[in-house]
Protein backbone atom coordinates (compact mmCIF):
# COMPACT_ATOMS: atom_id res chain seq x y z
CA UNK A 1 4.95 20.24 27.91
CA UNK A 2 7.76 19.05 25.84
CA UNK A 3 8.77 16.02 23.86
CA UNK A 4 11.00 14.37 26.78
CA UNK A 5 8.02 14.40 29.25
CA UNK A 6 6.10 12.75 26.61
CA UNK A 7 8.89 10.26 26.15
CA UNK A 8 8.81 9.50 29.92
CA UNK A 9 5.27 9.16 30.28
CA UNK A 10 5.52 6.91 27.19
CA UNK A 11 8.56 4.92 28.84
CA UNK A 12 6.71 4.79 32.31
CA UNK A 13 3.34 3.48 30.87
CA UNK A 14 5.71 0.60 28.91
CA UNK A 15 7.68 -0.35 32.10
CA UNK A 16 5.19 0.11 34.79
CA UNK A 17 8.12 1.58 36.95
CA UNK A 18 10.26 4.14 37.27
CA UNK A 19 13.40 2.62 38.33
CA UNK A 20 13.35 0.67 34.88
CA UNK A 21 12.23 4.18 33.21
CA UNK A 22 15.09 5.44 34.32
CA UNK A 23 17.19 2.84 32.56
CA UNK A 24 16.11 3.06 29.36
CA UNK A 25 16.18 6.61 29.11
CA UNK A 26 19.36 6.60 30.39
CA UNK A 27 18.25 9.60 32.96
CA UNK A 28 18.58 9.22 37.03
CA UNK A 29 14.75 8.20 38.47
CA UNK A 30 14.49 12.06 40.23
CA UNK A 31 14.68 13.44 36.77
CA UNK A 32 12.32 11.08 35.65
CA UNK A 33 9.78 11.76 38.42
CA UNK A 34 10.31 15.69 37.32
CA UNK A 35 9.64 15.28 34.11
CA UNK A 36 6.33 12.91 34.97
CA UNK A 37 5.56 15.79 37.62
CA UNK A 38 6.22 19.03 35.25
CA UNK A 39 3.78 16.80 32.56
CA UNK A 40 0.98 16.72 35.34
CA UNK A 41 1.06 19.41 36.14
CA UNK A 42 1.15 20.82 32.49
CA UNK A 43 -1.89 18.80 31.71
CA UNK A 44 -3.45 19.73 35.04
CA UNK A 45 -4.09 15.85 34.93
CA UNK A 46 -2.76 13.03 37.17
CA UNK A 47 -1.53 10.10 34.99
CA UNK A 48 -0.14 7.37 37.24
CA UNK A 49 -0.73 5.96 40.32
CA UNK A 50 1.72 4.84 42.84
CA UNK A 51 1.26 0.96 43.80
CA UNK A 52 3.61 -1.60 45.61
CA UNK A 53 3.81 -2.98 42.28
CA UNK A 54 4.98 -0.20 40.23
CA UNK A 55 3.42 2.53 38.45
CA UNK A 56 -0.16 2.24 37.32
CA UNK A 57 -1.74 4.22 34.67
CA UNK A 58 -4.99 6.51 35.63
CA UNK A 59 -8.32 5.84 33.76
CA UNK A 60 -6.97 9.55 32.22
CA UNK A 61 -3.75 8.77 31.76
CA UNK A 62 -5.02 5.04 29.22
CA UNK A 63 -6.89 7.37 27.48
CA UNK A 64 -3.79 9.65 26.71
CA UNK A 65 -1.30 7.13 26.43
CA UNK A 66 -2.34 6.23 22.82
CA UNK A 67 -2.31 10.25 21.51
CA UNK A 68 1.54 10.47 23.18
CA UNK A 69 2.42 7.68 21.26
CA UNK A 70 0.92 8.74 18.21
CA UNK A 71 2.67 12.23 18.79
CA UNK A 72 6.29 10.47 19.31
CA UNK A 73 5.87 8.24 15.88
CA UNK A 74 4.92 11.50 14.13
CA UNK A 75 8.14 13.03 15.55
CA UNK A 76 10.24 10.50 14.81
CA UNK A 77 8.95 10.34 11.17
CA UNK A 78 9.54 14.03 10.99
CA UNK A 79 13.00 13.30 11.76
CA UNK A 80 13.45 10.51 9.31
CA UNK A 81 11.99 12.92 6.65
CA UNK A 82 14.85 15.36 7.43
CA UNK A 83 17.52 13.29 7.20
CA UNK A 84 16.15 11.49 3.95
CA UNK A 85 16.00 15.35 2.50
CA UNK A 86 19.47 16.58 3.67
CA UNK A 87 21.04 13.66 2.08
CA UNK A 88 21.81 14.20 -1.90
CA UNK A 89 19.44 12.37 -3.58
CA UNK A 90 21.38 11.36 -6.40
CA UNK A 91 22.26 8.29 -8.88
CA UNK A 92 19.99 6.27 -10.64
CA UNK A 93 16.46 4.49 -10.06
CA UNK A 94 14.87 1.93 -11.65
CA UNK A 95 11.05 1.98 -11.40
CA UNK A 96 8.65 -1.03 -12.31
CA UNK A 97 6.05 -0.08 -14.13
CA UNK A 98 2.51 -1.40 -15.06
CA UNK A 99 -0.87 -1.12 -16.52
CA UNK A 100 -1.21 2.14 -18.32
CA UNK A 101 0.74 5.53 -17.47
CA UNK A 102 -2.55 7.45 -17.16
CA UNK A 103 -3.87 5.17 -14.14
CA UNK A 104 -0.90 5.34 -12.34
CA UNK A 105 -0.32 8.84 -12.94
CA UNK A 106 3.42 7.95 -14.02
CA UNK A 107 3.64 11.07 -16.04
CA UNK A 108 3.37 13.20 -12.66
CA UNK A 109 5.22 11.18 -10.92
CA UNK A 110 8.01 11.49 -13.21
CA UNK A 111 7.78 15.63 -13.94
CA UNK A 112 8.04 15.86 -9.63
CA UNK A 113 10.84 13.42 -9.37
CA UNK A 114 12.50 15.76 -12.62
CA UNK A 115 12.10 19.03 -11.17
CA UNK A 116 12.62 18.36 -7.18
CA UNK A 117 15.93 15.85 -7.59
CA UNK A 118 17.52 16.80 -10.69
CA UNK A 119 20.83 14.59 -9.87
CA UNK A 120 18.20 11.28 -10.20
CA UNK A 121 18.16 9.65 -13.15
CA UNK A 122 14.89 7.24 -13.58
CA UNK A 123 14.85 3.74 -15.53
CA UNK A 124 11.75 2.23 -16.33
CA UNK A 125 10.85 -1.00 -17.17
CA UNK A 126 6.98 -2.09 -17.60
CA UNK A 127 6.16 -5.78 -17.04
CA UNK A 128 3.44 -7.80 -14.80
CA UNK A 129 2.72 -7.00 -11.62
CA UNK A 130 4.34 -10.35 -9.95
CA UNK A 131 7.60 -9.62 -12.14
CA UNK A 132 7.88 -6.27 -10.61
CA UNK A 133 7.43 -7.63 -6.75
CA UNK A 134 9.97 -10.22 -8.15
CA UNK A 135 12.52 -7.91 -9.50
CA UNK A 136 12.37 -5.83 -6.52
CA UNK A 137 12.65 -8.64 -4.49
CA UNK A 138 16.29 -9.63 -6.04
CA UNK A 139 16.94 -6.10 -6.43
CA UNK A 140 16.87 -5.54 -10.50
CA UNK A 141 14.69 -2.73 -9.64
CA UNK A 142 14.02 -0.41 -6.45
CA UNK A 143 10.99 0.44 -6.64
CA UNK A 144 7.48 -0.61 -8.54
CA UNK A 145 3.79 -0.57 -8.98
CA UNK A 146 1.90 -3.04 -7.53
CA UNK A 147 -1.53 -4.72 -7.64
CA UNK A 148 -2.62 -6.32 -4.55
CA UNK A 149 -0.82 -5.55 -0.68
CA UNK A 150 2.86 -7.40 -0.92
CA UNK A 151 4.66 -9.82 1.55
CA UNK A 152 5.60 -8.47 4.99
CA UNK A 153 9.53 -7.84 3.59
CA UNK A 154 7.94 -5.54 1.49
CA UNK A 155 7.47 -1.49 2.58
CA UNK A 156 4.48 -0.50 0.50
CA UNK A 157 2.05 2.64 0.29
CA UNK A 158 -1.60 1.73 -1.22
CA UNK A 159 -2.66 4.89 -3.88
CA UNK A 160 -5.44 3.84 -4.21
CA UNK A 161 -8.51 0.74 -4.28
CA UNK A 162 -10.22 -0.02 -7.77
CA UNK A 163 -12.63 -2.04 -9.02
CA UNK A 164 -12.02 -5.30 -12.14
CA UNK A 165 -15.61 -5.95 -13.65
CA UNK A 166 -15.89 -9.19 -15.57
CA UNK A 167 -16.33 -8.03 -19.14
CA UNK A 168 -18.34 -10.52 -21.95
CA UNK A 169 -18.60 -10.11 -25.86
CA UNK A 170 -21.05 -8.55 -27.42
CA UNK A 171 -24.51 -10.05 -27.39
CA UNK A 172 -23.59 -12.25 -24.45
CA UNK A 173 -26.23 -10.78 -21.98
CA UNK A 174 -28.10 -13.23 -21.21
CA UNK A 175 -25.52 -16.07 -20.38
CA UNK A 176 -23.51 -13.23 -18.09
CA UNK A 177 -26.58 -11.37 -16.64
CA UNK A 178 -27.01 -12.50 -12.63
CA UNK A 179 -24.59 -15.38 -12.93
CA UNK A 180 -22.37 -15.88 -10.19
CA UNK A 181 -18.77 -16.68 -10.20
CA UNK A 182 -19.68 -20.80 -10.30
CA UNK A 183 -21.94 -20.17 -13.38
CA UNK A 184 -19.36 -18.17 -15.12
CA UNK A 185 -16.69 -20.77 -14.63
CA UNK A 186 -18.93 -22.51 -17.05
CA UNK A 187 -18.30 -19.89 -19.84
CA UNK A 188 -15.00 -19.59 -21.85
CA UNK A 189 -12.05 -17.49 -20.04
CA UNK A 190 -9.09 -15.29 -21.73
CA UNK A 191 -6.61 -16.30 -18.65
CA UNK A 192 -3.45 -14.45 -17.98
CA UNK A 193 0.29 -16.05 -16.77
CA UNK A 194 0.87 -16.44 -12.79
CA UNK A 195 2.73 -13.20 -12.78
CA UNK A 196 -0.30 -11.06 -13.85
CA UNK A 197 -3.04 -9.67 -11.01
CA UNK A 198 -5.94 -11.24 -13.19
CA UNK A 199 -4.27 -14.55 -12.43
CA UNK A 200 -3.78 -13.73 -8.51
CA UNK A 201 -7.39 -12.82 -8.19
CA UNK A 202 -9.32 -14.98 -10.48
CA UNK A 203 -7.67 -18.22 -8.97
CA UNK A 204 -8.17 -17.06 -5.28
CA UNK A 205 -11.73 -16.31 -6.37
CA UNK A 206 -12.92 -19.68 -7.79
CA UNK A 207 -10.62 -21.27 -5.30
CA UNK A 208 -12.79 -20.19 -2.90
CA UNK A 209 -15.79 -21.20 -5.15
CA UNK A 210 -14.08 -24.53 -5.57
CA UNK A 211 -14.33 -24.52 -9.04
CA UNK A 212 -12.21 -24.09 -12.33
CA UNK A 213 -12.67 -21.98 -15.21
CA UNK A 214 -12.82 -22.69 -18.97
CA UNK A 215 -9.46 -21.42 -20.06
CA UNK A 216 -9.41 -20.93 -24.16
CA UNK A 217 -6.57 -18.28 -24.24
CA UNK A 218 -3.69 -17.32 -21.95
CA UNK A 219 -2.60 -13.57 -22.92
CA UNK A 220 0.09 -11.17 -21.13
CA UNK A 221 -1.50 -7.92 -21.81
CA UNK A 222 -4.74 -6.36 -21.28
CA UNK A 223 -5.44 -4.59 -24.13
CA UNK A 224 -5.05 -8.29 -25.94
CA UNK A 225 -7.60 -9.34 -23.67
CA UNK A 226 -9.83 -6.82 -24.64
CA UNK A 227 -9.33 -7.45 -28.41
CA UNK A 228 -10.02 -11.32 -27.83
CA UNK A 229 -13.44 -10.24 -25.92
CA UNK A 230 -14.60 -8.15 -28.71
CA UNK A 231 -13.58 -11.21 -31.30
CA UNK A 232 -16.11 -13.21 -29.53
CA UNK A 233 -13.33 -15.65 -27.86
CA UNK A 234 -14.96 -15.54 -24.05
CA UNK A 235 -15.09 -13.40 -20.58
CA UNK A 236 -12.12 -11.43 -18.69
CA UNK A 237 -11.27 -8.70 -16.41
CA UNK A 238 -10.88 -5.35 -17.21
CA UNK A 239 -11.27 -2.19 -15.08
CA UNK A 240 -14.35 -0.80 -14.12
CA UNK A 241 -13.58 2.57 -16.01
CA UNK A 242 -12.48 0.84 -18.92
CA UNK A 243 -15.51 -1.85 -19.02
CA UNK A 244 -17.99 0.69 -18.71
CA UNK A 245 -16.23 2.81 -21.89
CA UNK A 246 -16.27 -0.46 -23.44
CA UNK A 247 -19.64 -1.34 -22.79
CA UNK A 248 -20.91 2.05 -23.95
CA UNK A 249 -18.69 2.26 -26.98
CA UNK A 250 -18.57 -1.23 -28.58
CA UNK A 251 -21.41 -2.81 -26.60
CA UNK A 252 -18.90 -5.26 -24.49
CA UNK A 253 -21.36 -6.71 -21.58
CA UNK A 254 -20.27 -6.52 -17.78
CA UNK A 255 -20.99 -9.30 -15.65
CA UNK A 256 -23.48 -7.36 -13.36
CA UNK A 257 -23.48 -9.83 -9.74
CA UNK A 258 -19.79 -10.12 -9.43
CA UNK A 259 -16.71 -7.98 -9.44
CA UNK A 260 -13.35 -8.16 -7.74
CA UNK A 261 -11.13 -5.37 -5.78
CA UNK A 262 -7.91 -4.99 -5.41
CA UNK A 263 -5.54 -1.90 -4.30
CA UNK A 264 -2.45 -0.09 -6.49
CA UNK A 265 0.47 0.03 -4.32
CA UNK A 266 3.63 1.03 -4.77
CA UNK A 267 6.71 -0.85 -3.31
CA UNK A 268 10.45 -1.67 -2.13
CA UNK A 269 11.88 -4.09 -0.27
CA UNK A 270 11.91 -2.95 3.66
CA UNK A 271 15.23 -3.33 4.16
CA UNK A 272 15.79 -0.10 1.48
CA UNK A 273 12.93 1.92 2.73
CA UNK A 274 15.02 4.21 3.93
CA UNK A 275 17.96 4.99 0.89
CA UNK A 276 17.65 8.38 0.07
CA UNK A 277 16.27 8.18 -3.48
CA UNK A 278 13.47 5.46 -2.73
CA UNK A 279 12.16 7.35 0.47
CA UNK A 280 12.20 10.50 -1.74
CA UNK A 281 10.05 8.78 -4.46
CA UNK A 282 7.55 7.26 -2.21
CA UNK A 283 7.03 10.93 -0.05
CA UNK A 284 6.57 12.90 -4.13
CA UNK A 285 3.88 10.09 -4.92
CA UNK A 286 2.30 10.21 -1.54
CA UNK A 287 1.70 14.12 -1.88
CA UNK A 288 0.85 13.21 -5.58
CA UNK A 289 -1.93 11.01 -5.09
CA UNK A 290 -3.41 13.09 -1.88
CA UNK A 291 -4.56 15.48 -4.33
């Protein structure tokens, strides 16, 4: 068995004939058939059956078509990978950044990108989440952290799926213990700008509840928020990690009966996937954040 029978019994399955096989792999229909035939025989399984309307798969061969094609994508990836590592990854590349290095394990990412393409030189720029889909978007930047899955023009890679908690000031307990998302729409709110992920979710969240918050502050970074929730000023989101250190260390309440999750992704426009310095930095934080 070889990739080229695969291909044809692929190409087969797809056209339903062999004539038309034949055609797109740009091969005469006997060499077809012999590939088909040296695959059968291979497999010691019979794939196709002959009809008056073409080729028709076996119950055998539906069950295999689905591993072939797997098998073909994975070559053809493997290919793309070689080609993105024998060209010079080189120049520079600006990275969005947000939330806080440690989470997104920017150090890391940084110390591979150093020591595996030392002709690359990295520009970061920290904002909101929306401003860095934006900026990749009109191309200011090439690549960025992002909270949430992105438009379809978007190639992305989710790292990983967290959990917000709704944190509360001290002594608030009892108005944020049980309360759903309707009751706590009644309580004060430190809101963020449109660009921020608190925004995205909290507004598709009592969207759905058809109900509006009670905004008192609009802030742009977290750690504000958090300040403003310790000062007494009302409810936001913060990170489950960080809400529970919060709760434990200066006695910040979570919300217990609601919570919101989103993923970290990280992003480029589709279109670019494939420049040699963005597919390089997506395949050092893949292997990155397998570990």
């Amino acid at each position: 068995m070889d990739f080229t029978q695969l291909r044809a019994f692929i190409t087969i399955a797809r056209e339903g004939n062999l004539t038309r096989a034949a055609q797109r792999l740009n091969l005469t229909q006997p060499a077809v058939s012999l590939q088909l035939k040296s695959l059968q025989t291979t497999l010691d399984v019979k794939l196709f059956i002959r009809t008056p309307g073409g080729m028709q798969l076996t119950d055998d061969g539906k069950k295999l078509l689905p591993y072939a094609e797997r098998i073909m994508e994975g070559v053809a990836e493997f290919h793309q990978g070689v080609r993105a590592m024998q060209s010079t990854v080189a120049g520079p590349l600006s990275i969005g950044t947000i939330l806080d290095a440690e989470f997104t394990r920017l150090g890391a990412f940084l110390k591979r990108l150093v020591e595996n393409y030392p002709q690359l030189s990295t520009e970061l720029r920290q904002g909101m989440s929306g401003n860095v889909l934006d900026q990749v978007k009109s191309g200011a930047l090439d690549v960025g952290f992002y909270l949430g899955i992105p438009p379809k023009e978007f190639h992305h890679q989710v790292l990983t799926t967290f959990t917000y908690n709704v944190v509360a000031p001290q002594g608030w307990k009892a108005r944020v213990a049980g309360k759903d998302w309707d009751a706590l729409a009644e309580l004060p709110w430190i809101w963020a700008p449109p660009e921020s992920a608190h925004h995205r979710l909290l507004s598709k969240k009592f969207s759905a509840h058809k109900t509006l918050p009670e905004k008192v502050a609009l802030v742009d970074q977290e750690s504000s928020m958090l300040d403003l929730v310790k000062s007494g000023v009302g409810l936001s989101l913060a990170r489950e990690s960080i809400a529970l250190h919060e709760a434990h260390v200066h006695g910040l309440v979570i919300a217990d009966a609601v919570s919101l999750s989103t993923e970290l992704s990280f992003i480029a426009l589709q279109s670019r996937k494939n420049e040699p310095a963005i597919h390089a930095a997506f395949g050092l934080l893949k292997a990155l954040w397998s570990h």
